[in-house]
PDB file of N, CA and C in Angstrom:
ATOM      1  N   UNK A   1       0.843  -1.164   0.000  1.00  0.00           N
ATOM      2  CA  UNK A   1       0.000   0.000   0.000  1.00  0.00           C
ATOM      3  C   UNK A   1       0.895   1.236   0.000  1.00  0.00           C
ATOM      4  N   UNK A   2       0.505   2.109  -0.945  1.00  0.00           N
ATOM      5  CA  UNK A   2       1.456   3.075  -0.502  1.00  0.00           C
ATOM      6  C   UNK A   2       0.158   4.744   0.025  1.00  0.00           C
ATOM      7  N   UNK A   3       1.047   5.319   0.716  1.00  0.00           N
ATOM      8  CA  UNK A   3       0.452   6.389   1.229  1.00  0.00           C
ATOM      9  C   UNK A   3       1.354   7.935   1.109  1.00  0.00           C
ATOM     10  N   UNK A   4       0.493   8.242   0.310  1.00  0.00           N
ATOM     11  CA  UNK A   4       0.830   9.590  -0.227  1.00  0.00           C
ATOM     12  C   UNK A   4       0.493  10.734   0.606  1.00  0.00           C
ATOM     13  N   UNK A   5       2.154  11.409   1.078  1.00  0.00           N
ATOM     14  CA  UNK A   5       1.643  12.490   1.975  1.00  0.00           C
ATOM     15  C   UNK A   5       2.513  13.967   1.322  1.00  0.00           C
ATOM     16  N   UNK A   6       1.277  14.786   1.353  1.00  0.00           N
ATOM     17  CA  UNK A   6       1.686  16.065   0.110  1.00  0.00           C
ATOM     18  C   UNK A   6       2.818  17.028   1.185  1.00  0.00           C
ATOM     19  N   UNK A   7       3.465  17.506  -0.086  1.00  0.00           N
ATOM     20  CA  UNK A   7       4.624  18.426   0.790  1.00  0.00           C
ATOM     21  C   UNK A   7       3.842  19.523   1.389  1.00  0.00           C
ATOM     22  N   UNK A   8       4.812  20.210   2.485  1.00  0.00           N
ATOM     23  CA  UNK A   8       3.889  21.147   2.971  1.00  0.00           C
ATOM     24  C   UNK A   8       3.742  22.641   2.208  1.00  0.00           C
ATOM     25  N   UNK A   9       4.713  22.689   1.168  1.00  0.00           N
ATOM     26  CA  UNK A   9       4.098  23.578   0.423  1.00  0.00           C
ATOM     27  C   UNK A   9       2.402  23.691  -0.019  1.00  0.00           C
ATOM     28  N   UNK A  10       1.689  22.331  -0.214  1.00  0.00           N
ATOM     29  CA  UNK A  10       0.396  22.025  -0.546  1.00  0.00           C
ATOM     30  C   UNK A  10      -0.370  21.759   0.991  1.00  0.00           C
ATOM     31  N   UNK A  11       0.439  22.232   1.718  1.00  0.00           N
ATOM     32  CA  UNK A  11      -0.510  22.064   3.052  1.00  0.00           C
ATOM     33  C   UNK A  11      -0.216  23.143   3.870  1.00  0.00           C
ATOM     34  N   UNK A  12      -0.069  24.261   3.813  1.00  0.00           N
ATOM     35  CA  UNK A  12       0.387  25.174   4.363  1.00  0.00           C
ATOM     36  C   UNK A  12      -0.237  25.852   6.042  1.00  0.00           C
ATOM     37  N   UNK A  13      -1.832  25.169   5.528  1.00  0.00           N
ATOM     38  CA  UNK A  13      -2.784  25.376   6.772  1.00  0.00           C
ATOM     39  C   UNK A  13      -2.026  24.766   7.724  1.00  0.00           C
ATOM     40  N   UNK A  14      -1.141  24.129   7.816  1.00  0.00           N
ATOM     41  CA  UNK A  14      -0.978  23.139   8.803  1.00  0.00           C
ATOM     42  C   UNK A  14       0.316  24.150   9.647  1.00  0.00           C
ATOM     43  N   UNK A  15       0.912  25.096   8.634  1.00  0.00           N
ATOM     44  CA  UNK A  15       2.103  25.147   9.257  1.00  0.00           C
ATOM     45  C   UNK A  15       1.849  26.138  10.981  1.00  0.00           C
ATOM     46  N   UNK A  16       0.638  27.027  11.254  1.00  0.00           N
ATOM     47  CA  UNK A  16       0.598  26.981  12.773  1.00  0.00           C
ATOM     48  C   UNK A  16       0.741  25.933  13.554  1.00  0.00           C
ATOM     49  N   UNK A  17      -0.050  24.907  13.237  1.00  0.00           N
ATOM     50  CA  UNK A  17       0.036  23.929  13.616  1.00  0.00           C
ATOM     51  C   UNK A  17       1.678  23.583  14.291  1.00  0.00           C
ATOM     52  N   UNK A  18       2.475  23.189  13.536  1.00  0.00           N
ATOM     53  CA  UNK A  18       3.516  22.735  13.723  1.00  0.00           C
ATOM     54  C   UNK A  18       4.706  24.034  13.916  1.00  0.00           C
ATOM     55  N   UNK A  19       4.511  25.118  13.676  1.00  0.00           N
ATOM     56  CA  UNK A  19       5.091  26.020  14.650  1.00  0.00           C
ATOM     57  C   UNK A  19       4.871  26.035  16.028  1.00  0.00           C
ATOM     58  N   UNK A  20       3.373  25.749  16.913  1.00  0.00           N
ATOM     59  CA  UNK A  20       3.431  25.622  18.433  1.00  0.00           C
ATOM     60  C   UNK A  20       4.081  24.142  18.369  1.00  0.00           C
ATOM     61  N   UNK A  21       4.153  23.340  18.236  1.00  0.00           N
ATOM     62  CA  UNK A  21       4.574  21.935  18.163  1.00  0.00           C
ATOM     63  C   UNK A  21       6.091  22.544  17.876  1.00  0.00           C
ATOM     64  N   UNK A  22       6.337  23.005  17.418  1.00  0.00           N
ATOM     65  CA  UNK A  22       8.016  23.143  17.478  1.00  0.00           C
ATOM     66  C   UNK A  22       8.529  24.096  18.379  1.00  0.00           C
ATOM     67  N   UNK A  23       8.148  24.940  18.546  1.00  0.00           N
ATOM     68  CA  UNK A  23       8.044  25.851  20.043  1.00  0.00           C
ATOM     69  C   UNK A  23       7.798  25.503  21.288  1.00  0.00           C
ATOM     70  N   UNK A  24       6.841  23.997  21.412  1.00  0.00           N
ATOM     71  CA  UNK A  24       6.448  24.149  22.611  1.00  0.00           C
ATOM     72  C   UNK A  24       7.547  23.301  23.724  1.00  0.00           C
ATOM     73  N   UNK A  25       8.435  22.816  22.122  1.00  0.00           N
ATOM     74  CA  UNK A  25       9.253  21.053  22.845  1.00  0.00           C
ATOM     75  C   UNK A  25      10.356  21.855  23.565  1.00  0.00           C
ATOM     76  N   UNK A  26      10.972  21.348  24.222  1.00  0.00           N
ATOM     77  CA  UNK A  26      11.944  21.700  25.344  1.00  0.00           C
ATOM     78  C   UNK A  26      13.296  21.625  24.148  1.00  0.00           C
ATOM     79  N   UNK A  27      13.516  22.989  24.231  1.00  0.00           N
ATOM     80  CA  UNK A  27      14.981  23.127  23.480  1.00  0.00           C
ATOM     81  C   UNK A  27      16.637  22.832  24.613  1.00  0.00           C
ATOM     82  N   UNK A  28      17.357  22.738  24.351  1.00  0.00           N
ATOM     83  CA  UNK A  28      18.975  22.086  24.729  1.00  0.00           C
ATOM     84  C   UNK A  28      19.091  23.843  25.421  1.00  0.00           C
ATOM     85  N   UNK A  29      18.721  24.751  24.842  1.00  0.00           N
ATOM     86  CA  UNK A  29      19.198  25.899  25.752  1.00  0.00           C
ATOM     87  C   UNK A  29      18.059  26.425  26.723  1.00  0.00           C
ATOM     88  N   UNK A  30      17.259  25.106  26.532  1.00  0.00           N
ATOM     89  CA  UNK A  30      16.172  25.600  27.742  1.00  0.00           C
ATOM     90  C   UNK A  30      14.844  27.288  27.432  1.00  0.00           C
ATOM     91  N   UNK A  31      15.720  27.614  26.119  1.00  0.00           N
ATOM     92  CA  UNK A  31      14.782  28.619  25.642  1.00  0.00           C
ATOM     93  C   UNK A  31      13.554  28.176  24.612  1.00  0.00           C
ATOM     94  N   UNK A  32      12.510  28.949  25.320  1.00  0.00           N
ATOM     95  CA  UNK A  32      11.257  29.258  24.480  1.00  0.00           C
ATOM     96  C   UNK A  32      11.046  30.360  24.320  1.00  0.00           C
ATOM     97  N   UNK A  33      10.245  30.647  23.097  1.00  0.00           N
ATOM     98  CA  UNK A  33       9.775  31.777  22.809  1.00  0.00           C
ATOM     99  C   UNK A  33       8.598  31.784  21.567  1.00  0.00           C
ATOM    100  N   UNK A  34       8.003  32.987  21.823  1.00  0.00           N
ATOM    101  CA  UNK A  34       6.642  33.568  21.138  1.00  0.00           C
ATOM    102  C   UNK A  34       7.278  33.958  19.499  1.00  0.00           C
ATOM    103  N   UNK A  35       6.025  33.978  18.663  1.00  0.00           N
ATOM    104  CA  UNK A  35       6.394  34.768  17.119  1.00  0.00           C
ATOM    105  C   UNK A  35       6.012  36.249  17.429  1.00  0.00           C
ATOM    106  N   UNK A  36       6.705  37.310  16.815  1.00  0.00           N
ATOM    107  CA  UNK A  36       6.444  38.532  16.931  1.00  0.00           C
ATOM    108  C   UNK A  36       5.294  38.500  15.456  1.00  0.00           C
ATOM    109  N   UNK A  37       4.649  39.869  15.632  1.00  0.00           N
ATOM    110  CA  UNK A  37       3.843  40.121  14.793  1.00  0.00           C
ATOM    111  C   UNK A  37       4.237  39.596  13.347  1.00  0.00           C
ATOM    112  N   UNK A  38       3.734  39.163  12.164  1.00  0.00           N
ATOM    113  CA  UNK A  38       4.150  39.181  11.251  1.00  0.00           C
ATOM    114  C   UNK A  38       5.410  38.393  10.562  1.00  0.00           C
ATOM    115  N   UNK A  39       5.590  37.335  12.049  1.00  0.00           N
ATOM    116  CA  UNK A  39       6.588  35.991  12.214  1.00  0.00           C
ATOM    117  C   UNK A  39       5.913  34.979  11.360  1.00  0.00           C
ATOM    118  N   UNK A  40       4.496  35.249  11.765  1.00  0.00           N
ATOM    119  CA  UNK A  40       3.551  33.173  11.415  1.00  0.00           C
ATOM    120  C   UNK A  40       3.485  33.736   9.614  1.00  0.00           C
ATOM    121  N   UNK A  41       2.799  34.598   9.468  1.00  0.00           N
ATOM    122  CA  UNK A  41       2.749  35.675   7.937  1.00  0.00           C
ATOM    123  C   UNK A  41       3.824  35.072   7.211  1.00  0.00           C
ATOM    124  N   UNK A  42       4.899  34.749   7.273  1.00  0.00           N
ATOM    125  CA  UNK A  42       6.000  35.141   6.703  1.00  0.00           C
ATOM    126  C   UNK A  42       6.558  33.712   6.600  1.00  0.00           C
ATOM    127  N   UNK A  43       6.434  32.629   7.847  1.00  0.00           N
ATOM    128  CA  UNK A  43       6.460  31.000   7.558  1.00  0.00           C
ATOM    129  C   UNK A  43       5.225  30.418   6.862  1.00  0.00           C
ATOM    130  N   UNK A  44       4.266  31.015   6.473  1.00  0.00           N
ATOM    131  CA  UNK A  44       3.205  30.867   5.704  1.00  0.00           C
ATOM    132  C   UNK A  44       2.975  30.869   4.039  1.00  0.00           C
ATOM    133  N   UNK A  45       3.674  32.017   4.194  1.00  0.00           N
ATOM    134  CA  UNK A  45       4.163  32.626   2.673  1.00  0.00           C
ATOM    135  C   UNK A  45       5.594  31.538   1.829  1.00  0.00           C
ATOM    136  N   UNK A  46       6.376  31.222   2.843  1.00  0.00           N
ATOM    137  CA  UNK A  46       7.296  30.331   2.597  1.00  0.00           C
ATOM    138  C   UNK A  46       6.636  28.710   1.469  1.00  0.00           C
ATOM    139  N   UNK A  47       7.331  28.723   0.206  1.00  0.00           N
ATOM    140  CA  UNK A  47       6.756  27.698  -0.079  1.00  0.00           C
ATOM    141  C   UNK A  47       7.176  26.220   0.069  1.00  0.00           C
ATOM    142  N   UNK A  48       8.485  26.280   1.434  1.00  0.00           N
ATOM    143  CA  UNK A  48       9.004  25.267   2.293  1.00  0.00           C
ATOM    144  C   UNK A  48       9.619  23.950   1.436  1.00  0.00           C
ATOM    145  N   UNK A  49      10.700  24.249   0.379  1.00  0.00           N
ATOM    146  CA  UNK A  49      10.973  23.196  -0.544  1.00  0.00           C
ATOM    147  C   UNK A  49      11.680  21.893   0.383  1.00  0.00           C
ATOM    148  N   UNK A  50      12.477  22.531   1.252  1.00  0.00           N
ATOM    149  CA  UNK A  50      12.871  21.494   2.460  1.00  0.00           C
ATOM    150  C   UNK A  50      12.054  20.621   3.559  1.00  0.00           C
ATOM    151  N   UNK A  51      10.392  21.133   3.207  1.00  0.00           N
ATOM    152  CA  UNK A  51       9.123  20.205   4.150  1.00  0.00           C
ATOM    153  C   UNK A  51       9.413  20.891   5.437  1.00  0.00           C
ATOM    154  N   UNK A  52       8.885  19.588   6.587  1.00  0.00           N
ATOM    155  CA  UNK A  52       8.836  19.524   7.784  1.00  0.00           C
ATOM    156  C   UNK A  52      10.122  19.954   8.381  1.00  0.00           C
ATOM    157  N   UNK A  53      11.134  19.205   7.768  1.00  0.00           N
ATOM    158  CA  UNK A  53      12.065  19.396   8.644  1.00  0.00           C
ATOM    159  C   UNK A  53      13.242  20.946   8.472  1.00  0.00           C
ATOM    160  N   UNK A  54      12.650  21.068   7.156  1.00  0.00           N
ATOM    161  CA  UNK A  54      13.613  22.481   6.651  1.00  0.00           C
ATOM    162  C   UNK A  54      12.505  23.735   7.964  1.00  0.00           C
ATOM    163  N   UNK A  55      11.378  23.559   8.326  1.00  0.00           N
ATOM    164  CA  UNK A  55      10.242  24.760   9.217  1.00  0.00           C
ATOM    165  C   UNK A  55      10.834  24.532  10.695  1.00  0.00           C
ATOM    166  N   UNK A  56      11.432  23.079  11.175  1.00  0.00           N
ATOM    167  CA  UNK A  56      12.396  22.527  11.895  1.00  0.00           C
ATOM    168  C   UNK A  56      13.374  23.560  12.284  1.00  0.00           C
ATOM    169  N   UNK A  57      14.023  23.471  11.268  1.00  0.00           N
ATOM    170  CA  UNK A  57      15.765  23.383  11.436  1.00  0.00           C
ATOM    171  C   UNK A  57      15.591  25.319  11.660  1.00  0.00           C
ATOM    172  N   UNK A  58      14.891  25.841  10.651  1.00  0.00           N
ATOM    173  CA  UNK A  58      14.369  27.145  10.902  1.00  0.00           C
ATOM    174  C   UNK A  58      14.376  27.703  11.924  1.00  0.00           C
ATOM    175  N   UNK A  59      13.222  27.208  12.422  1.00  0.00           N
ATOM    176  CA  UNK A  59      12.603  27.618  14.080  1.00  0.00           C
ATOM    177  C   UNK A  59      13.818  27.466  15.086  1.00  0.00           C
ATOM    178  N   UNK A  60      14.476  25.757  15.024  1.00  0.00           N
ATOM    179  CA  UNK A  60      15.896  26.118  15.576  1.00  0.00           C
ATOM    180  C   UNK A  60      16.727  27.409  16.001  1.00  0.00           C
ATOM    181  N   UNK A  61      16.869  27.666  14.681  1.00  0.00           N
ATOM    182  CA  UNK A  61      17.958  28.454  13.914  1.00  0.00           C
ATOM    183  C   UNK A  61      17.157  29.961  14.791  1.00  0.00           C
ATOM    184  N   UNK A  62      16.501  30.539  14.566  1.00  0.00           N
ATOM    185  CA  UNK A  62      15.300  31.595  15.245  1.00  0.00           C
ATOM    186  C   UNK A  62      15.654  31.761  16.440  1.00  0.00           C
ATOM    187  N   UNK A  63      15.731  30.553  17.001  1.00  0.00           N
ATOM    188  CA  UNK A  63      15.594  30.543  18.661  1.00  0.00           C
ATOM    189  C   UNK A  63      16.940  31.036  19.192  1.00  0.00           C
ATOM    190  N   UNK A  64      18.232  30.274  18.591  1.00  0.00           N
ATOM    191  CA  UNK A  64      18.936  30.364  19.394  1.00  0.00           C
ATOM    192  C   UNK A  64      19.631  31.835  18.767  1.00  0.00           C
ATOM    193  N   UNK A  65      19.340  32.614  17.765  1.00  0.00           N
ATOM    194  CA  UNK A  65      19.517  34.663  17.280  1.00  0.00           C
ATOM    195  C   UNK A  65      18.639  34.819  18.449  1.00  0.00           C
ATOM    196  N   UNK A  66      17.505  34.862  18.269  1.00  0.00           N
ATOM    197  CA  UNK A  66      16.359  35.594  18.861  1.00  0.00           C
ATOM    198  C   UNK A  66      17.091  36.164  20.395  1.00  0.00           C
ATOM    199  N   UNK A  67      17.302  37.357  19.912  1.00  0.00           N
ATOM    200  CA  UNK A  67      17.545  38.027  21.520  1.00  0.00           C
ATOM    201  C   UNK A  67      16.933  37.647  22.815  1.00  0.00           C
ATOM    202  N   UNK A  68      15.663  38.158  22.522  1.00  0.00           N
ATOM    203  CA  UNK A  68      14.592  38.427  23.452  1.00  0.00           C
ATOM    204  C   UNK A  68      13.598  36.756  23.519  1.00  0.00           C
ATOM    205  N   UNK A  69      12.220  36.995  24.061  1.00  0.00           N
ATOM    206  CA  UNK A  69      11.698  36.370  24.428  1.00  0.00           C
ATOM    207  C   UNK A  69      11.071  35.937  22.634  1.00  0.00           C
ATOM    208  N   UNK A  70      10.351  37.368  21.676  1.00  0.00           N
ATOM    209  CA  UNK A  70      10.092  36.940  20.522  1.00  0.00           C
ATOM    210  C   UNK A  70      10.948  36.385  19.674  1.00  0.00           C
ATOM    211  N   UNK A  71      10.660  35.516  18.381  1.00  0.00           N
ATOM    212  CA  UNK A  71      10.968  35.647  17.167  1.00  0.00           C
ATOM    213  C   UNK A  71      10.562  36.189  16.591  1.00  0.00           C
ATOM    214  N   UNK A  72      11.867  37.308  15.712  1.00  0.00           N
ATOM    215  CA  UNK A  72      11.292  38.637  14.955  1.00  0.00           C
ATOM    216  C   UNK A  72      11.584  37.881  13.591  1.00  0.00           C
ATOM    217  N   UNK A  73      10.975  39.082  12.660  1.00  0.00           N
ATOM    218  CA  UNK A  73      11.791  38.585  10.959  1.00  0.00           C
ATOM    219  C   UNK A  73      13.260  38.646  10.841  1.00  0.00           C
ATOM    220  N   UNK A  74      13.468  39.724  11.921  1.00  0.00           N
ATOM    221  CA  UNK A  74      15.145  39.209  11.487  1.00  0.00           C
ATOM    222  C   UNK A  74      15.959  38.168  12.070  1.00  0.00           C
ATOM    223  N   UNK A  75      15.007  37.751  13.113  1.00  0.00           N
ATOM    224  CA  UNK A  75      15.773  36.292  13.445  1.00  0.00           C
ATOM    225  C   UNK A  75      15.448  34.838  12.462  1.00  0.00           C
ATOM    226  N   UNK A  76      14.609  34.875  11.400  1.00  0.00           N
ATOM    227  CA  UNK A  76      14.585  34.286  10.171  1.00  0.00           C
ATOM    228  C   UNK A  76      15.799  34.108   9.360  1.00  0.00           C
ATOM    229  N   UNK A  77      15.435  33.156   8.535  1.00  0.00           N
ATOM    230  CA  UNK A  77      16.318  33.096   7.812  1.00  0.00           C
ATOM    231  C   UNK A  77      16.232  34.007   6.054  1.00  0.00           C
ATOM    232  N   UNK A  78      17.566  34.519   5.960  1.00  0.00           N
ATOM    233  CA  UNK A  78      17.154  35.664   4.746  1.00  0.00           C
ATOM    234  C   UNK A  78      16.370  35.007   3.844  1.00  0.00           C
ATOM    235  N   UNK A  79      16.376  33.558   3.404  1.00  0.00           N
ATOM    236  CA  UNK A  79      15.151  33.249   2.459  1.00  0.00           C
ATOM    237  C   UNK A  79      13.844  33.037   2.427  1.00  0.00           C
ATOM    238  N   UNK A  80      13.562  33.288   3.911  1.00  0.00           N
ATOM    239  CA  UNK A  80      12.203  33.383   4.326  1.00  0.00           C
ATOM    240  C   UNK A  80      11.766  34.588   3.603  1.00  0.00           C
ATOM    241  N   UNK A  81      12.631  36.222   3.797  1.00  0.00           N
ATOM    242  CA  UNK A  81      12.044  37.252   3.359  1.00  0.00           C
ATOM    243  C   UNK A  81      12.760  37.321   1.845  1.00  0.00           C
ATOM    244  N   UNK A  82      13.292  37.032   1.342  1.00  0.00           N
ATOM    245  CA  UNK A  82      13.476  36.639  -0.113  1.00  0.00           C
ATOM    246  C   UNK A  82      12.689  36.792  -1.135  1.00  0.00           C
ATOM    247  N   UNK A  83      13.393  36.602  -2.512  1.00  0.00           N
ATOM    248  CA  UNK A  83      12.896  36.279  -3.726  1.00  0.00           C
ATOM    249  C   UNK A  83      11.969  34.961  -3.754  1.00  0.00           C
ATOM    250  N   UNK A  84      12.124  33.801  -3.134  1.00  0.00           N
ATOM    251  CA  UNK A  84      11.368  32.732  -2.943  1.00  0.00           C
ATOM    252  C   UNK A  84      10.160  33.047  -2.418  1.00  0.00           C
ATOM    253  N   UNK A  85      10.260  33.952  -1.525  1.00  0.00           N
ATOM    254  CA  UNK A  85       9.204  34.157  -0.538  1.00  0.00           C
ATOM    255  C   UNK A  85       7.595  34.781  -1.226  1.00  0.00           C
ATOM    256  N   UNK A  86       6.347  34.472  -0.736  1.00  0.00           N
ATOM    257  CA  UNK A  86       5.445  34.919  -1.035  1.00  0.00           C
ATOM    258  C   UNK A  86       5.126  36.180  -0.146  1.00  0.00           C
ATOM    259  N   UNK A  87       4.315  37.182  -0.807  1.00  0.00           N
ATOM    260  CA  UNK A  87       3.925  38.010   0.416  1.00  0.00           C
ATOM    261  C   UNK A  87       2.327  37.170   1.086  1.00  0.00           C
ATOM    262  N   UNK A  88       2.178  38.162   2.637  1.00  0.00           N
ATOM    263  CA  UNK A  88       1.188  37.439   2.722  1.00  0.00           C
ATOM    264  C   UNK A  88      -0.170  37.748   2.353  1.00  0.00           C
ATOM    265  N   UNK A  89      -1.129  36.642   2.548  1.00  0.00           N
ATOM    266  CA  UNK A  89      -2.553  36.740   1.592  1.00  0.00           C
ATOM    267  C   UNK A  89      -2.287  36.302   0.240  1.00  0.00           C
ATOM    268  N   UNK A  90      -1.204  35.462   0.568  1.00  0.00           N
ATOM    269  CA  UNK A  90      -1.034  34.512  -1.088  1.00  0.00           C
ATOM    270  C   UNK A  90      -1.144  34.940  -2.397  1.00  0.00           C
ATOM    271  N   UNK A  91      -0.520  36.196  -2.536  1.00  0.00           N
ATOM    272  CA  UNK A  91      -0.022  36.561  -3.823  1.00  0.00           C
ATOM    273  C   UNK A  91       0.539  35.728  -4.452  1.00  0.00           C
ATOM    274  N   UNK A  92       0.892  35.785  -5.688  1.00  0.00           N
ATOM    275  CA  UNK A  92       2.006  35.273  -6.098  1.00  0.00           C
ATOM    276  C   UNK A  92       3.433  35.960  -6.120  1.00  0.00           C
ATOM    277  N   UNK A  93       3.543  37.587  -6.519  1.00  0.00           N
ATOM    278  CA  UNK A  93       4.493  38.094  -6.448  1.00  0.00           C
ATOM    279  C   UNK A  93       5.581  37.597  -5.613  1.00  0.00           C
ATOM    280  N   UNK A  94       6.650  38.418  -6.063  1.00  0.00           N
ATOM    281  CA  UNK A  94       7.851  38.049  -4.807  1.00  0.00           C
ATOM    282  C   UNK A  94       7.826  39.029  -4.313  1.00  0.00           C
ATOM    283  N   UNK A  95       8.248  39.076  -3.254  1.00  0.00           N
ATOM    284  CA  UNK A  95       8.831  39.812  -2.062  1.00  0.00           C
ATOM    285  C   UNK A  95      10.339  40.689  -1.992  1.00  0.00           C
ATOM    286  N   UNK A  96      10.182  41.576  -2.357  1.00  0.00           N
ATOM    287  CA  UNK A  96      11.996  42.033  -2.692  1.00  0.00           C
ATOM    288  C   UNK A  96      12.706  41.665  -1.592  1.00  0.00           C
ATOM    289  N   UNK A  97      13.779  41.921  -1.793  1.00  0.00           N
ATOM    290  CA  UNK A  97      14.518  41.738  -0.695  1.00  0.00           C
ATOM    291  C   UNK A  97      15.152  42.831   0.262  1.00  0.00           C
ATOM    292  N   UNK A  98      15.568  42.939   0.864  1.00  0.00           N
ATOM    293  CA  UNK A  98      16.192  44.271   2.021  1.00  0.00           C
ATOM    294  C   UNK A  98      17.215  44.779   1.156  1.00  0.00           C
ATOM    295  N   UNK A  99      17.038  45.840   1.190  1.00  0.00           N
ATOM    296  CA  UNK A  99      18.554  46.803   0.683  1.00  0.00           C
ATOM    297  C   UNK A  99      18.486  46.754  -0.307  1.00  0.00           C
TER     298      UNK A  99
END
């Protein structure tokens, strides 16, 4: 039997989902933290060619920049706000980039 499970580019509803699920697990530096405004927007817009584990390695990556208690956009990774990137409300356009 095989069972077909769509990338999460085609499932995108899901990705709150699995942002508190990746936030909520007990990280190695003992830090948690919240999305700042316009954080979830922006992993949404992402059309995540790396799946589950590339929104993973991300959020990682977030936590241990992230100054403070939030994750801002600039504790993202630059291809989140990128040429790849969608804006949000599912345009298609791209998103320029900084500078």
């Amino acid at each position: 039997m095989r069972l077909r499970v769509p990338p999460l580019r085609e499932r995108l509803e899901e990705v709150p989902r699995l942002v508190e699920h990746f936030l909520g697990r007990k990280h190695p530096l003992g830090r948690t933290r919240r999305l700042a405004p316009g954080v979830l927007e922006a992993l949404q817009a992402y059309p995540w060619p790396g799946n589950v584990r590339e929104l993973e390695n991300c959020l990682e990556r977030a936590i241990v920049l992230s100054p403070g208690e939030e994750i801002r956009l600039e504790d993202l990774s630059p291809r989140l706000r990128g040429p790849d990137a969608r804006p949000p409300g599912g345009g298609g356009a791209a998103v320029a980039g900084a500078g």
